[in-house]
C-alpha atoms as a PDB file:
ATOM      1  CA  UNK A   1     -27.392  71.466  29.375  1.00  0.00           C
ATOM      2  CA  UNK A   2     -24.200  72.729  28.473  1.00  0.00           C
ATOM      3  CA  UNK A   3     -23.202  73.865  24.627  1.00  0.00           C
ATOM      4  CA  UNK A   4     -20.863  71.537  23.421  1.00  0.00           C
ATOM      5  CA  UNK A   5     -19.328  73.915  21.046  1.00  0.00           C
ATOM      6  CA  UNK A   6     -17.916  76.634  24.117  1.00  0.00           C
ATOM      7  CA  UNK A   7     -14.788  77.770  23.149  1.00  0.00           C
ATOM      8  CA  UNK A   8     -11.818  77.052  25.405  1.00  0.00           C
ATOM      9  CA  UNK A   9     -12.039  80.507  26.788  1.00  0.00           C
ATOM     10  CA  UNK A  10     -15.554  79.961  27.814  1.00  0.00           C
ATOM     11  CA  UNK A  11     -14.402  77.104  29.586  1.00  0.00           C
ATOM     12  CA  UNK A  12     -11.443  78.545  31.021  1.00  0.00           C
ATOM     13  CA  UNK A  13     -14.056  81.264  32.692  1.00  0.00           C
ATOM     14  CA  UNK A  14     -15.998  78.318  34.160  1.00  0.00           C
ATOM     15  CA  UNK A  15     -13.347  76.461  36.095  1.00  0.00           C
ATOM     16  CA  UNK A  16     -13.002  79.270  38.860  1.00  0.00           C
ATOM     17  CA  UNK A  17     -17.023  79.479  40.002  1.00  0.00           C
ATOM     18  CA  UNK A  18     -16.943  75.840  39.535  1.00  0.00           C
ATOM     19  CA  UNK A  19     -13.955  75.007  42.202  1.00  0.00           C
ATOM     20  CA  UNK A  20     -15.028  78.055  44.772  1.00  0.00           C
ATOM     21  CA  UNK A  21     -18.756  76.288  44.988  1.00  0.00           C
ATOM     22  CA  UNK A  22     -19.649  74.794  48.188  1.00  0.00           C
ATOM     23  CA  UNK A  23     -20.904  72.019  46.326  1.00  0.00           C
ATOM     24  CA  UNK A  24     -17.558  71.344  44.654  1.00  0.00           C
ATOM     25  CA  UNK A  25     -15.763  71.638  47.576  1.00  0.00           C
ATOM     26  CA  UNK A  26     -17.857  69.414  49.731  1.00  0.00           C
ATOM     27  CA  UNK A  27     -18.655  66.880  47.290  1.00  0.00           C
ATOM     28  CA  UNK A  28     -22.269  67.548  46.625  1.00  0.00           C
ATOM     29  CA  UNK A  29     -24.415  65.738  44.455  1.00  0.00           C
ATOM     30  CA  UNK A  30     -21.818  63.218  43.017  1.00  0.00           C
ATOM     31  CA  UNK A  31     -23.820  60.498  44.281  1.00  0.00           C
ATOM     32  CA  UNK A  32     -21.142  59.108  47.142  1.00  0.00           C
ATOM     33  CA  UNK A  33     -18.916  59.017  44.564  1.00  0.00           C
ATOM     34  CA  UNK A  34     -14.825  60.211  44.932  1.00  0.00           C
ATOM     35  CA  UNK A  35     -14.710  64.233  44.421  1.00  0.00           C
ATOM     36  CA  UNK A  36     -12.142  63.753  41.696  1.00  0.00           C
ATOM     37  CA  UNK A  37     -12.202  65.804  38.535  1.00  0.00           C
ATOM     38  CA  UNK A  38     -10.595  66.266  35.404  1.00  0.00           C
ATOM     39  CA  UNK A  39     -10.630  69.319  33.068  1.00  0.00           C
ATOM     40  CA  UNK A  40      -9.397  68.248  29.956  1.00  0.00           C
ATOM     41  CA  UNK A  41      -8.188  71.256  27.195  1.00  0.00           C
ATOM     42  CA  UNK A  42      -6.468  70.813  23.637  1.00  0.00           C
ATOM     43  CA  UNK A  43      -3.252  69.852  23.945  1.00  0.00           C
ATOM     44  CA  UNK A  44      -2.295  72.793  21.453  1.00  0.00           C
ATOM     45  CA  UNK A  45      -3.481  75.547  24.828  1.00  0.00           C
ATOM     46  CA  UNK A  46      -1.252  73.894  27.190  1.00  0.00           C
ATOM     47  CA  UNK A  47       1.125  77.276  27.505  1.00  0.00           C
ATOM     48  CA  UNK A  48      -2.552  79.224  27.507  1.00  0.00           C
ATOM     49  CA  UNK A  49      -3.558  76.846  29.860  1.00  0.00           C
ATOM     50  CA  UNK A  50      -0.255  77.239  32.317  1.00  0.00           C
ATOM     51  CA  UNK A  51      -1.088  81.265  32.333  1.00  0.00           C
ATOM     52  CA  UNK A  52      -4.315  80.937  33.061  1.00  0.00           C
ATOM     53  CA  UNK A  53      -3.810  78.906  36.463  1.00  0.00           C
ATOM     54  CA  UNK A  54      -1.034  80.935  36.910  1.00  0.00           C
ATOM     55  CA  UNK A  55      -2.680  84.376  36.396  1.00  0.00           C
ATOM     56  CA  UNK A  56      -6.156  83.724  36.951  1.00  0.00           C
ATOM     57  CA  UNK A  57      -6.912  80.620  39.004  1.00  0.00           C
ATOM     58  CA  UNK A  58      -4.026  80.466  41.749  1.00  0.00           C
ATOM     59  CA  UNK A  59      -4.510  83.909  42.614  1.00  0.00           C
ATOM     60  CA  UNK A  60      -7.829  84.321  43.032  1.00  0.00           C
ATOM     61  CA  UNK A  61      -7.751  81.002  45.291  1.00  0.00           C
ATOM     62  CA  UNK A  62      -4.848  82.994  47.697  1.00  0.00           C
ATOM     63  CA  UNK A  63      -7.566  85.653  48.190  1.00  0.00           C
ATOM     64  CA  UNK A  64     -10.698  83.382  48.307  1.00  0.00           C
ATOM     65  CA  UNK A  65     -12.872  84.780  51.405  1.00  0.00           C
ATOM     66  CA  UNK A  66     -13.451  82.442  53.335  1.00  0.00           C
ATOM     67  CA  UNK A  67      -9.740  81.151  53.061  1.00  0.00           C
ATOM     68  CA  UNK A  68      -9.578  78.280  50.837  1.00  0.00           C
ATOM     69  CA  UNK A  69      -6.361  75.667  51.390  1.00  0.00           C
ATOM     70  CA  UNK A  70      -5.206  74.388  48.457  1.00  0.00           C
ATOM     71  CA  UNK A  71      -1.895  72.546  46.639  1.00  0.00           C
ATOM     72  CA  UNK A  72      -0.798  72.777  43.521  1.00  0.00           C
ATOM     73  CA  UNK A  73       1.172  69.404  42.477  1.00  0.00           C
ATOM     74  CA  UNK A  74       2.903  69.583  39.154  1.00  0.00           C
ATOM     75  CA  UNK A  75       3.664  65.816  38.597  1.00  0.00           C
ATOM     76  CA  UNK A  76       6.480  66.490  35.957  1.00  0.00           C
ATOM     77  CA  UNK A  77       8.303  68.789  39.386  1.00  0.00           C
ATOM     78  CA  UNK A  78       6.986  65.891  41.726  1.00  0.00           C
ATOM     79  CA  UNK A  79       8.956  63.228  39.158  1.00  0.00           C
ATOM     80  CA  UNK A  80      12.498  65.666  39.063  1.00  0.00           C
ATOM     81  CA  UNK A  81      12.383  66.706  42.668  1.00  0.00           C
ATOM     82  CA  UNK A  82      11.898  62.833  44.080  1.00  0.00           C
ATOM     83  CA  UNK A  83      14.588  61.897  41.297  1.00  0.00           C
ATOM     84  CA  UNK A  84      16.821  64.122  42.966  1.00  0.00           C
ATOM     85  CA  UNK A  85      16.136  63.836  45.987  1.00  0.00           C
ATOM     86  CA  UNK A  86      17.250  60.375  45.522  1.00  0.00           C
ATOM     87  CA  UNK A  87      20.773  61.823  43.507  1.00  0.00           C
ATOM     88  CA  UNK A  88      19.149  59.737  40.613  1.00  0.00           C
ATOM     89  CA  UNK A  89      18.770  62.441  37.920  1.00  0.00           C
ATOM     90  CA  UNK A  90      21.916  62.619  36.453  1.00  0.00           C
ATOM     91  CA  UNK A  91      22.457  59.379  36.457  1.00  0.00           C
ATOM     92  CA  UNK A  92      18.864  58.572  34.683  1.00  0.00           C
ATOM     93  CA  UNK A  93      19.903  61.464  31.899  1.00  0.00           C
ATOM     94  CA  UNK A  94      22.978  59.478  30.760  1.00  0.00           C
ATOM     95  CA  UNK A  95      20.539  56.602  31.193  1.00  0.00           C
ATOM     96  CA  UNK A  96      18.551  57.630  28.964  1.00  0.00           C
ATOM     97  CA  UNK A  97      21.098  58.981  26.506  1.00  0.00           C
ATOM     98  CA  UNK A  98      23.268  55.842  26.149  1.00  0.00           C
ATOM     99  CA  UNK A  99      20.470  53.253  26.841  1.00  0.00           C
ATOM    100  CA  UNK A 100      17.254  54.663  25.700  1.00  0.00           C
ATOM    101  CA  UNK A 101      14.028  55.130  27.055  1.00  0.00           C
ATOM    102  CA  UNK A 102      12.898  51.678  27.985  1.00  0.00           C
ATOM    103  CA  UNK A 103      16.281  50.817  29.674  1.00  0.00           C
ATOM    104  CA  UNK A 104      15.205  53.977  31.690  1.00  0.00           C
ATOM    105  CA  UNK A 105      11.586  53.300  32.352  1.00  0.00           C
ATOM    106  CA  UNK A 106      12.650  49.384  33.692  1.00  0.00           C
ATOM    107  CA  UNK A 107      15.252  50.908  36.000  1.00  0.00           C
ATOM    108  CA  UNK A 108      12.769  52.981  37.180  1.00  0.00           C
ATOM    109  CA  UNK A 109       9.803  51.421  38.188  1.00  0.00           C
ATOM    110  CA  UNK A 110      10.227  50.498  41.679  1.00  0.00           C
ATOM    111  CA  UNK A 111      11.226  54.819  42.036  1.00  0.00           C
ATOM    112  CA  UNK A 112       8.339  55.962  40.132  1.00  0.00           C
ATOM    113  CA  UNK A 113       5.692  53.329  41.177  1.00  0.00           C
ATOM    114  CA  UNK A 114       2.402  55.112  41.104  1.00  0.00           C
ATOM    115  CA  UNK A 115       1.354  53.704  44.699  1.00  0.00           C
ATOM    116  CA  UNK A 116       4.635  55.005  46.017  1.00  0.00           C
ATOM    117  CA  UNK A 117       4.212  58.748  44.275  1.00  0.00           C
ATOM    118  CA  UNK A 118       0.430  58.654  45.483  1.00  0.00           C
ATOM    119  CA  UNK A 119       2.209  58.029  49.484  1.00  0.00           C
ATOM    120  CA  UNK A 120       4.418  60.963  48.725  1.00  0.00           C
ATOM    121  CA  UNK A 121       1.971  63.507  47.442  1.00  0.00           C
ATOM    122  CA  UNK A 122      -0.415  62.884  50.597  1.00  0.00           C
ATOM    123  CA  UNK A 123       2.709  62.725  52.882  1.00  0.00           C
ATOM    124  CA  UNK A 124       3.878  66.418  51.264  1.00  0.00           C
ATOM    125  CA  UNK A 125      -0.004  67.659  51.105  1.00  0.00           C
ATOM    126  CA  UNK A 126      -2.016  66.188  53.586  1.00  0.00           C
ATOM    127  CA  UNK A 127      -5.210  65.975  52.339  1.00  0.00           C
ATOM    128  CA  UNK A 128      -7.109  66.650  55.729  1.00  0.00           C
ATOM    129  CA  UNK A 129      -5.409  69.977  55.389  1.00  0.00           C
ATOM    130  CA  UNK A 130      -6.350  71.234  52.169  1.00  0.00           C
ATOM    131  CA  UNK A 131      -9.858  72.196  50.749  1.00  0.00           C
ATOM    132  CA  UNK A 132      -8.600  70.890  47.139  1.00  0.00           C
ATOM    133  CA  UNK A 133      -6.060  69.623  45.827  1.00  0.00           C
ATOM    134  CA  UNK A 134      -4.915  70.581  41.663  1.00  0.00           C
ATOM    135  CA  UNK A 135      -2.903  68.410  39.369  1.00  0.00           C
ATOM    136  CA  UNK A 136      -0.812  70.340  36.420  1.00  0.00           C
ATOM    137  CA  UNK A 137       1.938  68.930  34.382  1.00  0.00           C
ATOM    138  CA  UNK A 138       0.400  65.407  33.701  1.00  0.00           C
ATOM    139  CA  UNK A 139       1.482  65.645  29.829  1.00  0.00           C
ATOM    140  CA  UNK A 140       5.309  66.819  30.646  1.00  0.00           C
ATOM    141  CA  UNK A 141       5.149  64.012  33.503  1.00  0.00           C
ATOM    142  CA  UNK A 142       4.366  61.076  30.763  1.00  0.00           C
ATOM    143  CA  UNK A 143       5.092  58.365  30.114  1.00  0.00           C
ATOM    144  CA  UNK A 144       7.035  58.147  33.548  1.00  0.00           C
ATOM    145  CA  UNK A 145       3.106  58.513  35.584  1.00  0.00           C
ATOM    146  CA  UNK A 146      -0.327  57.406  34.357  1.00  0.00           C
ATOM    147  CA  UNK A 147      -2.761  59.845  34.945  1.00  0.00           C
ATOM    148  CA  UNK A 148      -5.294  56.778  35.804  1.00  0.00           C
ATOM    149  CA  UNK A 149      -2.782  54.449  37.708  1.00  0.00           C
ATOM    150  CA  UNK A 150      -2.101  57.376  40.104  1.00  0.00           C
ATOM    151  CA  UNK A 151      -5.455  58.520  40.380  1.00  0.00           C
ATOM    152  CA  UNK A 152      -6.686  54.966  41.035  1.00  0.00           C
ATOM    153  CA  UNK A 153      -3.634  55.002  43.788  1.00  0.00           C
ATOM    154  CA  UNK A 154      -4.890  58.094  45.075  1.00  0.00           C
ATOM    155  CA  UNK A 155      -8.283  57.191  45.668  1.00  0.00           C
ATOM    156  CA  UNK A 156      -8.171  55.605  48.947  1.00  0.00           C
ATOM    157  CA  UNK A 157      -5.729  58.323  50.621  1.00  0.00           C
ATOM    158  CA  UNK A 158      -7.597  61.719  49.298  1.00  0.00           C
ATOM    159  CA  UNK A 159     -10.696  60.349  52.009  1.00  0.00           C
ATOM    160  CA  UNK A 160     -13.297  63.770  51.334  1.00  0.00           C
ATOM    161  CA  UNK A 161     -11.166  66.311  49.122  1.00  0.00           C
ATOM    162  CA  UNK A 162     -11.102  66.880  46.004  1.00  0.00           C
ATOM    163  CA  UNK A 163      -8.807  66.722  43.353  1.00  0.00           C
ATOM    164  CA  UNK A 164      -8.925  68.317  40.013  1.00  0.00           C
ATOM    165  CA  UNK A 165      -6.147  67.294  37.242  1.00  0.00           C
ATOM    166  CA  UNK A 166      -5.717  69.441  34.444  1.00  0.00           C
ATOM    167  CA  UNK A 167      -5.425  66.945  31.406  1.00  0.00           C
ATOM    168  CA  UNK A 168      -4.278  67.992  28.207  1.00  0.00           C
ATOM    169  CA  UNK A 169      -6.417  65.557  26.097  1.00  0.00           C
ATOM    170  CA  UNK A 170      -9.505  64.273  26.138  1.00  0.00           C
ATOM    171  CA  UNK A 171     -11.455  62.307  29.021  1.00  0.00           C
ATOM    172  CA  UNK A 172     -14.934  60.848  27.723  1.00  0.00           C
ATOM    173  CA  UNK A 173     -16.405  60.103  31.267  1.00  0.00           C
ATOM    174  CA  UNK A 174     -14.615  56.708  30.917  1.00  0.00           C
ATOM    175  CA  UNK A 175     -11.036  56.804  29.495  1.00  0.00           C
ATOM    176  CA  UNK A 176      -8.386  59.425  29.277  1.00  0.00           C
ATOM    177  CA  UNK A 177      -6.930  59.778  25.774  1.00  0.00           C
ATOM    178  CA  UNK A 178      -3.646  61.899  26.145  1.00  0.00           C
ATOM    179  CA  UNK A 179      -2.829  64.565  23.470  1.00  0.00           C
ATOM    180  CA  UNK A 180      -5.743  63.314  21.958  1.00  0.00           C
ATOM    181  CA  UNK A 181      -3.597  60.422  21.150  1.00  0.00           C
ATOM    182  CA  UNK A 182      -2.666  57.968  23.601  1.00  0.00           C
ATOM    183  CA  UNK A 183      -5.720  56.126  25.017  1.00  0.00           C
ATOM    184  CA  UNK A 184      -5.775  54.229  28.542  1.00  0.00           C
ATOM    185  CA  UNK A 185      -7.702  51.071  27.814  1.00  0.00           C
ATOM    186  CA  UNK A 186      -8.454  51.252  31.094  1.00  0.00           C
ATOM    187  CA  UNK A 187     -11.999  52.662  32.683  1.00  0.00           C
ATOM    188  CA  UNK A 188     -11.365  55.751  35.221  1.00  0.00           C
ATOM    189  CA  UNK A 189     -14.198  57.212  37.174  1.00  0.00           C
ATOM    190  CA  UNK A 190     -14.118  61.118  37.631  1.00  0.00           C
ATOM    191  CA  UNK A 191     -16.105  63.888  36.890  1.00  0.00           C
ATOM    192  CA  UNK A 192     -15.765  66.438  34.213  1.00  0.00           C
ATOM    193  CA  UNK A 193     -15.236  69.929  35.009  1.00  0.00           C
ATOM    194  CA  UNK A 194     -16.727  71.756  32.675  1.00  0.00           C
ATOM    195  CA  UNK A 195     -18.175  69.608  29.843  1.00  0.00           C
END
């Protein structure tokens, strides 16, 4: 059983041993369910959280031994690089600045629909060739994806490998409740990382 009073540094020191595990990485023990995970952390740690993956957790999966194959997919970078890809940015900026957000939200649904950002991330990370696949950025990304709307997209394309999205919030098991704020009425199935 795990204390439910760990601090967020105890936490933090848990993901690591947690993502290495052969049973993490093949899926063992979630009952046929989807390998997908979510380790949620106060929204207040979300620059303690960045160094830590960026310090900690990223390079100690470049040296794993075996190798380990992994991607890192910021969603807010996935959001600006496919706007401008698309020579869109700019243009959605002054959008946004003249217009407001929902004129900029309705003009962009058909970019940012969650099945077609789901398409994108498997076409740029395969998931047959990574071991895992990590989600940052979900809070900077918001409200243009839904953490649950592009999971639930993702869940048919990821086939055996998991994915872990770092949510800054709170997930219950059932619903994800961003910044502690916004909740999803919605039920979502993943694991917890660390409880």
């Amino acid at each position: 059983m795990t204390d439910i009073h760990q601090t967020f540094e105890q936490r933090l020191n848990q993901i690591l041993p947690r993502i290495t595990s052969d049973d993490f990485l093949h899926n063992r023990g979630l009952g046929n369910e989807i390998g997908f995970w979510i380790f949620e952390y106060p929204p207040e740690k979300e620059l303690a959280m960045r160094e830590h993956l960026a310090s900690v957790i990223e390079p100690a999966l470049k040296k794993h031994q075996p190798p380990l194959r992994y991607a890192c997919v910021n969603l807010f970078e996935l959001v600006i690089d496919l706007l401008e890809s698309r020579k869109l940015l700019d243009k959605v900026i002054r959008m946004q600045a003249e217009k407001g957000d929902d004129k900029v939200f309705d003009a962009l649904k058909g970019v940012l629909d969650q099945e077609k950002l789901a398409q994108r991330i498997v076409s740029l990370h395969k998931p047959d060739d990574v071991d895992l696949m990590i989600f940052t950025g979900v809070g900077a990304a918001y409200p243009l994806v839904r953490s649950h709307t592009l999971l639930s997209a993702l869940h048919p394309l990821m086939n055996d490998t998991p994915l872990l999205m770092f949510f800054p919030g709170r997930y219950d098991g059932y619903s994800l409740r961003l910044f502690n704020k916004l909740t999803d009425k919605h039920y979502y199935r993943a694991f917890r990382l660390v409880p």
